[in-house]
C-alpha atoms as a PDB file:
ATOM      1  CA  UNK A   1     106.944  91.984  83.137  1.00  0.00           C
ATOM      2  CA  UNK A   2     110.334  92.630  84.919  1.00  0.00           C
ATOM      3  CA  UNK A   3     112.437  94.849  87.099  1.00  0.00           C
ATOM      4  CA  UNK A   4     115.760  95.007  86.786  1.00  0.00           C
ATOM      5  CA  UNK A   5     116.887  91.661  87.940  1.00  0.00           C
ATOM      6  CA  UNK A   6     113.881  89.445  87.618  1.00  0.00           C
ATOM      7  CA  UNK A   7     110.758  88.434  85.022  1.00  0.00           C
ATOM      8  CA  UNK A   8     107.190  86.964  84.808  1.00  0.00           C
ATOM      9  CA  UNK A   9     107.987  85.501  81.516  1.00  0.00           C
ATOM     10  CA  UNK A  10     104.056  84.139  80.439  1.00  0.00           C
ATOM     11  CA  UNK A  11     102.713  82.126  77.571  1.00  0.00           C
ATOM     12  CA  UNK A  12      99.317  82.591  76.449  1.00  0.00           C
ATOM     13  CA  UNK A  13      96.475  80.865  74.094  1.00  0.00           C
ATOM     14  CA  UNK A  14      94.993  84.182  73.721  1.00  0.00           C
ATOM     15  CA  UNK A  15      93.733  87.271  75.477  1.00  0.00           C
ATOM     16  CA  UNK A  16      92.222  86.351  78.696  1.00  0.00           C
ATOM     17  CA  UNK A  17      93.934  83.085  79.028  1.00  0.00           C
ATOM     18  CA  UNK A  18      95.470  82.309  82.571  1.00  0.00           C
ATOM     19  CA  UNK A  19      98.125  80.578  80.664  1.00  0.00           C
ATOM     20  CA  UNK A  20     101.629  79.139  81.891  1.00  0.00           C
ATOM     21  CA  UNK A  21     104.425  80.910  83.243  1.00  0.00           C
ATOM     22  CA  UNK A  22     108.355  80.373  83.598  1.00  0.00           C
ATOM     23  CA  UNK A  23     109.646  79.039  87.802  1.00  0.00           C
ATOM     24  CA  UNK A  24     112.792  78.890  89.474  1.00  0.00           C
ATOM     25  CA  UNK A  25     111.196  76.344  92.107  1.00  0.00           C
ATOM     26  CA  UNK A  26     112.997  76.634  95.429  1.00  0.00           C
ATOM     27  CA  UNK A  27     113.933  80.154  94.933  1.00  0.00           C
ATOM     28  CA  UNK A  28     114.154  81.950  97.540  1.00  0.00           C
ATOM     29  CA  UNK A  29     112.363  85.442  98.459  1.00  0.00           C
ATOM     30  CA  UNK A  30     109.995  88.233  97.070  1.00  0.00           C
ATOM     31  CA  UNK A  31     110.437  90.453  94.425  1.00  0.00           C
ATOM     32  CA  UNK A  32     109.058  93.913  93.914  1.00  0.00           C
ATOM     33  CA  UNK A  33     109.148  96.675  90.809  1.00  0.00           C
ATOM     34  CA  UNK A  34     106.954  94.829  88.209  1.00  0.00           C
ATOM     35  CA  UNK A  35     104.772  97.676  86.950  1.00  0.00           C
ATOM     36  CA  UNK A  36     101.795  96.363  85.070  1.00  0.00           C
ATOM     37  CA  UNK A  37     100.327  98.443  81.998  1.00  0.00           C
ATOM     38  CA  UNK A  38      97.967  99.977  84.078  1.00  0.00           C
ATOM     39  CA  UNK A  39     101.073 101.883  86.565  1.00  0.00           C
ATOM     40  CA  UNK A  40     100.188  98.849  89.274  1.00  0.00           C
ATOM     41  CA  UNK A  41     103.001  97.988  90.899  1.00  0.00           C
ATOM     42  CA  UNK A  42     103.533  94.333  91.842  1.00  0.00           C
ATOM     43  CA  UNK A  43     105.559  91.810  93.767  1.00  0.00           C
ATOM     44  CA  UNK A  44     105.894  87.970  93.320  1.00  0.00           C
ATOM     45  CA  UNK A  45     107.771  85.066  95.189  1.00  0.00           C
ATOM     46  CA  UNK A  46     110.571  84.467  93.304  1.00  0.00           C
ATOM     47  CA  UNK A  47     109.829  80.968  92.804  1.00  0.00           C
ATOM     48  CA  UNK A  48     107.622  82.686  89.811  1.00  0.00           C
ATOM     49  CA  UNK A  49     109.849  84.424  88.244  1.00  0.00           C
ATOM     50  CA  UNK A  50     113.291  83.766  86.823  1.00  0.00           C
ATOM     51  CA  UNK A  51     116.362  86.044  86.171  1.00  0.00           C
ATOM     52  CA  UNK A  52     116.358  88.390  83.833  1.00  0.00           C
ATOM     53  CA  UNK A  53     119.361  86.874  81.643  1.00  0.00           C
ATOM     54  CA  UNK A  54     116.840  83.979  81.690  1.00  0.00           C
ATOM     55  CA  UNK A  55     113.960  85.342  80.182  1.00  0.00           C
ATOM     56  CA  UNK A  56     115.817  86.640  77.513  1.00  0.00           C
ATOM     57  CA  UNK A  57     116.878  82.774  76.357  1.00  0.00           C
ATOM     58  CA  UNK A  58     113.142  80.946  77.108  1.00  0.00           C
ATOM     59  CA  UNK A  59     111.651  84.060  75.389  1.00  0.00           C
ATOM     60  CA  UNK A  60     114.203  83.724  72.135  1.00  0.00           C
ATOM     61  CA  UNK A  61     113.178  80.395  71.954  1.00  0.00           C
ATOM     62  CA  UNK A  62     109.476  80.693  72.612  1.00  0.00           C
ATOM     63  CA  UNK A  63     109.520  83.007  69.384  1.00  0.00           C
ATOM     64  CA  UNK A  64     112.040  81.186  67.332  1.00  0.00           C
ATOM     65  CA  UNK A  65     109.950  78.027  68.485  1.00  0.00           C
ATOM     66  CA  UNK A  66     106.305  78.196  69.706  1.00  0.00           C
ATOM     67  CA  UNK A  67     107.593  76.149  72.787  1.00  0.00           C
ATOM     68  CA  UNK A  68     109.163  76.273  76.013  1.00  0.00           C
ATOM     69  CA  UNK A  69     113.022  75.167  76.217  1.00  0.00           C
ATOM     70  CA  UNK A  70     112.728  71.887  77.346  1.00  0.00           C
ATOM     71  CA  UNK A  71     115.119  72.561  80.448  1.00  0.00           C
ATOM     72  CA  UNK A  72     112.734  75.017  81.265  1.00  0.00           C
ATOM     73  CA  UNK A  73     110.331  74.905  84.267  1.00  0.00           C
ATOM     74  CA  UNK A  74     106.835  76.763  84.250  1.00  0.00           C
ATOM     75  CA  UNK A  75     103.620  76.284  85.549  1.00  0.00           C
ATOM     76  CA  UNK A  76     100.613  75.854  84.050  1.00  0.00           C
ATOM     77  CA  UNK A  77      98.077  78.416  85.464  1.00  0.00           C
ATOM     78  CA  UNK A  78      94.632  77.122  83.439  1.00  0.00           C
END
């Protein structure tokens, strides 16, 4: 999920898993405009999400690798 300047950027096992998601810890502030599949519209601290420029790299290497970046911080939500 993402607005224009942030993202939730998640990995999951499989549908229904709580999985792990990408942090900026110590960011600052709340973040509004992710719309979820189902129209919801959500906010999250921005501690949980990361900027959008971001996302793009830990996602290109989650696909290219299976894995997070290891600079990367996340959380593990199981």
């Amino acid at each position: 999920m993402a607005n224009t300047e942030r993202a939730m950027v998640m990995l999951l096992e499989e549908g229904g898993d709580s999985g792990e998601h990408a942090a900026a810890p110590g960011a600052q502030g709340v973040s509004d405009g992710f719309v979820l599949c189902n129209g919801q519209e959500d906010e999250y601290p921005d501690e949980d999400t990361v900027p959008i420029g971001e996302a793009f790299r830990l996602v290109e290497q989650i696909i290219g690798t299976g894995s997070w970046p290891t600079d990367a911080r996340w959380v593990v939500d199981r």
